[in-house]
N, C-alpha and C. Protein backbone atom coordinates (compact mmCIF):
# COMPACT_ATOMS: atom_id res chain seq x y z
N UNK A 1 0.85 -1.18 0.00
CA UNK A 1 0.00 0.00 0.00
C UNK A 1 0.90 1.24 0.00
N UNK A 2 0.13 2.49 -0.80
CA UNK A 2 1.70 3.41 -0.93
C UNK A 2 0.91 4.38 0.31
N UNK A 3 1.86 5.21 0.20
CA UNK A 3 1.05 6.32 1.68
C UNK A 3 -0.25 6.60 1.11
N UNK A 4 -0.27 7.37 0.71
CA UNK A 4 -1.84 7.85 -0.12
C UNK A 4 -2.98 6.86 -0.42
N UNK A 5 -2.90 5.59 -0.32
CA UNK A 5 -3.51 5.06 -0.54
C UNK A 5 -4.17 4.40 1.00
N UNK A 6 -3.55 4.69 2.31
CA UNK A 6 -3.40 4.59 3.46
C UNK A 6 -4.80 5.34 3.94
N UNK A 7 -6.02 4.45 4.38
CA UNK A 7 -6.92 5.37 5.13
C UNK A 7 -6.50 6.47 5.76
N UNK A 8 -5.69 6.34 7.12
CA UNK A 8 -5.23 6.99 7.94
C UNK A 8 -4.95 8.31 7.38
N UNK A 9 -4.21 8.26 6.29
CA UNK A 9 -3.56 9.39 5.30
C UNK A 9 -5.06 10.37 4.78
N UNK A 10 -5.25 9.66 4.27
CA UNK A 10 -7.16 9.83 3.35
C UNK A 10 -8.00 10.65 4.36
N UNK A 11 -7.60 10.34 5.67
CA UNK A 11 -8.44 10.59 6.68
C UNK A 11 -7.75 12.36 7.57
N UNK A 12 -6.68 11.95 7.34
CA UNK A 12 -5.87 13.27 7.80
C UNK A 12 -5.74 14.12 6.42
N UNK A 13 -6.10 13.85 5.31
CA UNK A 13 -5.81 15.41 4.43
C UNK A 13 -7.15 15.56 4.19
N UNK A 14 -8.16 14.96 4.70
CA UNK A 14 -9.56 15.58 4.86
C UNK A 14 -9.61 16.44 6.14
N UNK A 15 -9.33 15.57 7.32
CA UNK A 15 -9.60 16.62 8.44
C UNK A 15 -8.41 18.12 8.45
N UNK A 16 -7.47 18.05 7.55
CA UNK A 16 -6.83 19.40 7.59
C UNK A 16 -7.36 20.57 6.02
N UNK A 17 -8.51 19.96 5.57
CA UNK A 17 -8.83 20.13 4.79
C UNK A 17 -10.11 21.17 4.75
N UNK A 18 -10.81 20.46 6.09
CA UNK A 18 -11.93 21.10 6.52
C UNK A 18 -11.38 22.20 7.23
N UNK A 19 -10.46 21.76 8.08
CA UNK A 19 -9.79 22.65 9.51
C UNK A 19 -9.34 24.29 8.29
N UNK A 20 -8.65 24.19 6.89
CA UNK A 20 -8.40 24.88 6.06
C UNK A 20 -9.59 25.45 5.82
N UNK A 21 -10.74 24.92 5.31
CA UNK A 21 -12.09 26.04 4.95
C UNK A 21 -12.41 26.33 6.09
N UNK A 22 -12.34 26.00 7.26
CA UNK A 22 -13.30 27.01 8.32
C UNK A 22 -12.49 27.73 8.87
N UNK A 23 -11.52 28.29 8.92
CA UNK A 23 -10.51 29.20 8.55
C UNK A 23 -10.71 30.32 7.94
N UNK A 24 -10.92 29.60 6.46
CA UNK A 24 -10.97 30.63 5.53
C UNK A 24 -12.19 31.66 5.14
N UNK A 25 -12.75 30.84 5.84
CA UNK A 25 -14.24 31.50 6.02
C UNK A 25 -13.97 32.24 7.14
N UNK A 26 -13.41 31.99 7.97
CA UNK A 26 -13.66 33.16 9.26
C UNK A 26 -12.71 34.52 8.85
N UNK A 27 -11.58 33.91 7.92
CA UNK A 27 -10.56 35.18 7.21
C UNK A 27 -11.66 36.30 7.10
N UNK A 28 -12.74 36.45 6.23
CA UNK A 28 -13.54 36.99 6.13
C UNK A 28 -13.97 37.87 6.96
N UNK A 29 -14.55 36.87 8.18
CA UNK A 29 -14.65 38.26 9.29
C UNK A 29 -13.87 38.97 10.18
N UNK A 30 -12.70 38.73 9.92
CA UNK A 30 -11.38 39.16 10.95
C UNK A 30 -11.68 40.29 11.27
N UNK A 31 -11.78 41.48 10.14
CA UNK A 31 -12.14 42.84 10.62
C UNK A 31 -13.19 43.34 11.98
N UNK A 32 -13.92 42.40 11.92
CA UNK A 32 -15.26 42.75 12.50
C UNK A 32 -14.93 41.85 14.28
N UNK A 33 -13.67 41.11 13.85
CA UNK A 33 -13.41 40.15 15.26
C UNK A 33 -13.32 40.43 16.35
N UNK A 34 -13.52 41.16 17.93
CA UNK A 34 -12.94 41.67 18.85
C UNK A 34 -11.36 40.69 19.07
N UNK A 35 -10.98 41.57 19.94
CA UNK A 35 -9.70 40.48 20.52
C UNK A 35 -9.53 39.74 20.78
N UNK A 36 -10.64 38.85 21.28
CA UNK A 36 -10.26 37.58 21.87
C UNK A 36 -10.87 36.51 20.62
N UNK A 37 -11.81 36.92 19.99
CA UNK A 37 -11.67 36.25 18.34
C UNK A 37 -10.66 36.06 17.84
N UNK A 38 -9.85 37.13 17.54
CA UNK A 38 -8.74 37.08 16.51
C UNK A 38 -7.50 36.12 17.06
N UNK A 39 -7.36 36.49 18.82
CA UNK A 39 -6.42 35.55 20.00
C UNK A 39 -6.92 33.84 19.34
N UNK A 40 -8.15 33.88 19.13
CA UNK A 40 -8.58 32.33 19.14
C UNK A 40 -8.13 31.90 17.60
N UNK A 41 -8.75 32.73 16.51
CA UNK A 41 -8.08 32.78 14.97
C UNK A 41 -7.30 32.19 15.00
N UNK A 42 -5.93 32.77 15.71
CA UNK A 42 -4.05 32.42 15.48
C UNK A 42 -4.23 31.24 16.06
N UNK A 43 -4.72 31.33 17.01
CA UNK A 43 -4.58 29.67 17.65
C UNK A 43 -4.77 28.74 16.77
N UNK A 44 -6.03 28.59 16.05
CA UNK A 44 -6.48 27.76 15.25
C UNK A 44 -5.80 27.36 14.61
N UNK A 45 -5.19 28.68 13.53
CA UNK A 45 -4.49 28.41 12.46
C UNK A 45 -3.10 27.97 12.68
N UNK A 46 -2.49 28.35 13.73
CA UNK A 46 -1.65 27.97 14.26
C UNK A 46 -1.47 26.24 14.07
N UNK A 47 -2.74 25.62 14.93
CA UNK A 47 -3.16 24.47 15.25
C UNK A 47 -3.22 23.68 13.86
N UNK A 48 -3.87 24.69 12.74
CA UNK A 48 -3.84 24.18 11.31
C UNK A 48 -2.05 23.55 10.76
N UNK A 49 -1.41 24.92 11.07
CA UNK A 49 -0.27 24.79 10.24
C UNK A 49 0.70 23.14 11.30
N UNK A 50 0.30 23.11 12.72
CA UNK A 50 0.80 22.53 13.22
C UNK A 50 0.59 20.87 12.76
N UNK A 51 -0.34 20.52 12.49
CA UNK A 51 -0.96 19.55 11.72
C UNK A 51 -0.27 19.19 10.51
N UNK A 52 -0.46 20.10 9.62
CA UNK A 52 0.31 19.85 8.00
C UNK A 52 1.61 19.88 8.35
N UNK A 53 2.69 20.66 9.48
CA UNK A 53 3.89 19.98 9.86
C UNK A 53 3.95 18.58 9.64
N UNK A 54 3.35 17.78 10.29
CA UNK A 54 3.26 17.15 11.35
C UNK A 54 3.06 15.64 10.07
N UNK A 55 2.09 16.28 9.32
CA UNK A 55 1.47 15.76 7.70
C UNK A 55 3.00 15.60 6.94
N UNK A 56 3.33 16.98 6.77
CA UNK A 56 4.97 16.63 6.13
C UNK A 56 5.74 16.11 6.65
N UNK A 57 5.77 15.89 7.63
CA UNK A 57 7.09 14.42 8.28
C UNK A 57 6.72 13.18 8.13
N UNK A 58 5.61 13.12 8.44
CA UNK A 58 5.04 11.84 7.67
C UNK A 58 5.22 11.54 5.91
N UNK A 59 4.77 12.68 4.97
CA UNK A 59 5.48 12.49 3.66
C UNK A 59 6.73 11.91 3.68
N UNK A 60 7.70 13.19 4.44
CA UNK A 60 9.27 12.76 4.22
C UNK A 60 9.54 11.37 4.49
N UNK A 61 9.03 10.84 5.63
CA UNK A 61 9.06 9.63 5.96
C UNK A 61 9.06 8.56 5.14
N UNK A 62 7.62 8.55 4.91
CA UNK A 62 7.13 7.59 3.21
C UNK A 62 7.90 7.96 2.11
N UNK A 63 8.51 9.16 1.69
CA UNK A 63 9.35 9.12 0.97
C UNK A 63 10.32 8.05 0.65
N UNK A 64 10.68 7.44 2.25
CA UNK A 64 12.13 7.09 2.12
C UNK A 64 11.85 5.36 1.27
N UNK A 65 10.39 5.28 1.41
CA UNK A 65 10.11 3.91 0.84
C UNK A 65 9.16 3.82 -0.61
N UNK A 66 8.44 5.43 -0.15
CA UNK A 66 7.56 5.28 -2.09
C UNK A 66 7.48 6.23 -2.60
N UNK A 67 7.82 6.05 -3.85
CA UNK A 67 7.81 7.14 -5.33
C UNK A 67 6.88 7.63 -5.66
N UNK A 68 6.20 7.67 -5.18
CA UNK A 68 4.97 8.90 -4.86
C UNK A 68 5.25 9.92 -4.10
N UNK A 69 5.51 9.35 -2.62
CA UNK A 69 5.83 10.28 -2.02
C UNK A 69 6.70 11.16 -2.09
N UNK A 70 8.00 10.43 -2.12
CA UNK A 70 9.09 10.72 -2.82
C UNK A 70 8.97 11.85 -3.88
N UNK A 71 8.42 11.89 -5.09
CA UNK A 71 8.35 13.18 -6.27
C UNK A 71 7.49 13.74 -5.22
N UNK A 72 6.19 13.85 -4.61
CA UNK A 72 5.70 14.65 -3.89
C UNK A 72 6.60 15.80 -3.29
N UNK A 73 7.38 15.45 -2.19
CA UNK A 73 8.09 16.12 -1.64
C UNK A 73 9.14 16.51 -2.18
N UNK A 74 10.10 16.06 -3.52
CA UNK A 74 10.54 16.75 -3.88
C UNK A 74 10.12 17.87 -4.91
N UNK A 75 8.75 17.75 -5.32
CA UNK A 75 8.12 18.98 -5.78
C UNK A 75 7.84 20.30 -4.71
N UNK A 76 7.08 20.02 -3.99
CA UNK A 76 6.99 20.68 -2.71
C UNK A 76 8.21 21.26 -2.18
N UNK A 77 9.30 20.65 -1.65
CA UNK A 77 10.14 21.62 -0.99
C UNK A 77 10.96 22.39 -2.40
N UNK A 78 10.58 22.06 -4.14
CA UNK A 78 11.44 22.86 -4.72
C UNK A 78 10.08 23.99 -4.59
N UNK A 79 9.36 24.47 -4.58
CA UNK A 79 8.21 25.48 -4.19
C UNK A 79 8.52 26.35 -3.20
N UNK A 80 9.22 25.57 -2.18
CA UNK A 80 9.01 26.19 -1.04
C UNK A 80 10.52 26.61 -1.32
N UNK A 81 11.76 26.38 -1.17
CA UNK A 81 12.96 26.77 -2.00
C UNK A 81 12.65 27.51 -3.00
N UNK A 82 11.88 27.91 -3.81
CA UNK A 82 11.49 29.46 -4.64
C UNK A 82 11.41 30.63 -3.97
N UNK A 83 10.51 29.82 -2.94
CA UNK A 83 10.32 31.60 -1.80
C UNK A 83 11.04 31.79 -1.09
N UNK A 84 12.54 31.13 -0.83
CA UNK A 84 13.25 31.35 -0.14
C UNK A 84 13.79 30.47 1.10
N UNK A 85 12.60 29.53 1.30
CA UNK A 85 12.68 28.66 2.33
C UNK A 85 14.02 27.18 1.98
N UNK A 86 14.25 26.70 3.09
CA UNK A 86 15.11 25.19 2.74
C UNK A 86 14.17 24.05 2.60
N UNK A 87 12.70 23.85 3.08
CA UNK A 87 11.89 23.14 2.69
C UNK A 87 10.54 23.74 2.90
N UNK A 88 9.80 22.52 3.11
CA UNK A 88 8.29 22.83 3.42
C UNK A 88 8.32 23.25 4.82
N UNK A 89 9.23 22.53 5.51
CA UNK A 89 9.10 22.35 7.20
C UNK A 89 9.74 23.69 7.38
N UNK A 90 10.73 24.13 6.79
CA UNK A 90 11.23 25.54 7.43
C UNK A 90 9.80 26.38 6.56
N UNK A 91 9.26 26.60 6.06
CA UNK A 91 8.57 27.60 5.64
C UNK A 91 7.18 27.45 6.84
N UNK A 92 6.98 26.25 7.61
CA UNK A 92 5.66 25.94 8.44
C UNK A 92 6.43 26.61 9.43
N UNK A 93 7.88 26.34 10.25
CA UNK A 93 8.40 27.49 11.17
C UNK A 93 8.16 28.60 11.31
N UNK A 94 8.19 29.32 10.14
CA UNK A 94 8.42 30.81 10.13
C UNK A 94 6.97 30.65 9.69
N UNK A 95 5.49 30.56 9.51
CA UNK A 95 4.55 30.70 9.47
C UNK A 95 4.00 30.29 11.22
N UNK A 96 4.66 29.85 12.05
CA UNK A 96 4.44 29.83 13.34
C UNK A 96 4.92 31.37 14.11
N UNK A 97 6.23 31.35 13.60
CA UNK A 97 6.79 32.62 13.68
C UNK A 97 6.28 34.06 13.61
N UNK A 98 5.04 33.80 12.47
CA UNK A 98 4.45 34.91 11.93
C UNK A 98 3.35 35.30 12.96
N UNK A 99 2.60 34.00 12.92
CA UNK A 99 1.24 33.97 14.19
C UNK A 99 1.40 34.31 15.31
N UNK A 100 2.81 33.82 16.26
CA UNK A 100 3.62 34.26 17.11
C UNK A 100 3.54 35.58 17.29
N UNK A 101 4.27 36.43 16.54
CA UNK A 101 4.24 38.03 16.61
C UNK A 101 3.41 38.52 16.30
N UNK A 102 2.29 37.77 15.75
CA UNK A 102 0.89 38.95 15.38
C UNK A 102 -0.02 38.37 16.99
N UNK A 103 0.21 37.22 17.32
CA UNK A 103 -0.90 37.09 18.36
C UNK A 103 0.28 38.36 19.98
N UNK A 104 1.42 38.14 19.83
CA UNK A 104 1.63 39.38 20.67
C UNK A 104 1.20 40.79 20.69
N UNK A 105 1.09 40.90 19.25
CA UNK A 105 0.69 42.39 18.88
C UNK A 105 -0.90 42.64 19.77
N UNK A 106 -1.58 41.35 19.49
CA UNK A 106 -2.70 42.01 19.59
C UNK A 106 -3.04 42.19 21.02
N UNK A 107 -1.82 40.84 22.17
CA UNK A 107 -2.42 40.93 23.64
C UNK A 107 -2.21 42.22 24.10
């Protein structure tokens, strides 16, 4: 069985999938959020990006055994190496990084 073909897998890029649209839907009302909305926002998304980490070590992993995964991730971190990053995983850092200093801003 290759990763992707793995319930477990099937089952985790749905639930970060949903966790991604209800997100993106709340992007929407940010303006209108008091403080402790927006405090909860970062969290979330936070919680989002912490997940798809978490998703990409598991790729890298399966990489080391299937060619799926394998071109996967080496498509992906050459993407993420465009914008400057060394992979996917350093670009999910500094998107923690980001949430980090905006959820200080706002306490």
């Amino acid at each position: 069985m290759t990763f992707f073909q793995s319930q477990n897998v099937q089952d985790e890029i749905n639930n970060i999938f949903k966790i991604y649209q209800k997100l993106s839907y709340m992007q929407n009302k940010l303006a209108s959020m008091n403080k402790q909305e927006r405090l909860e926002h970062i969290d979330k998304t936070k919680e989002l990006v912490e997940k798809q980490k978490i998703f990409y070590t598991r790729l890298a992993l399966a990489a080391l055994e299937d060619q799926e995964a394998s071109d996967l991730k080496t498509r992906i971190n050459a993407m993420s190496q465009a914008f400057g990053y060394r992979d996917l995983g350093d670009c999910f850092d500094s998107m923690i990084d980001h949430l980090d200093n905006a959820k200080n801003k706002i306490s």
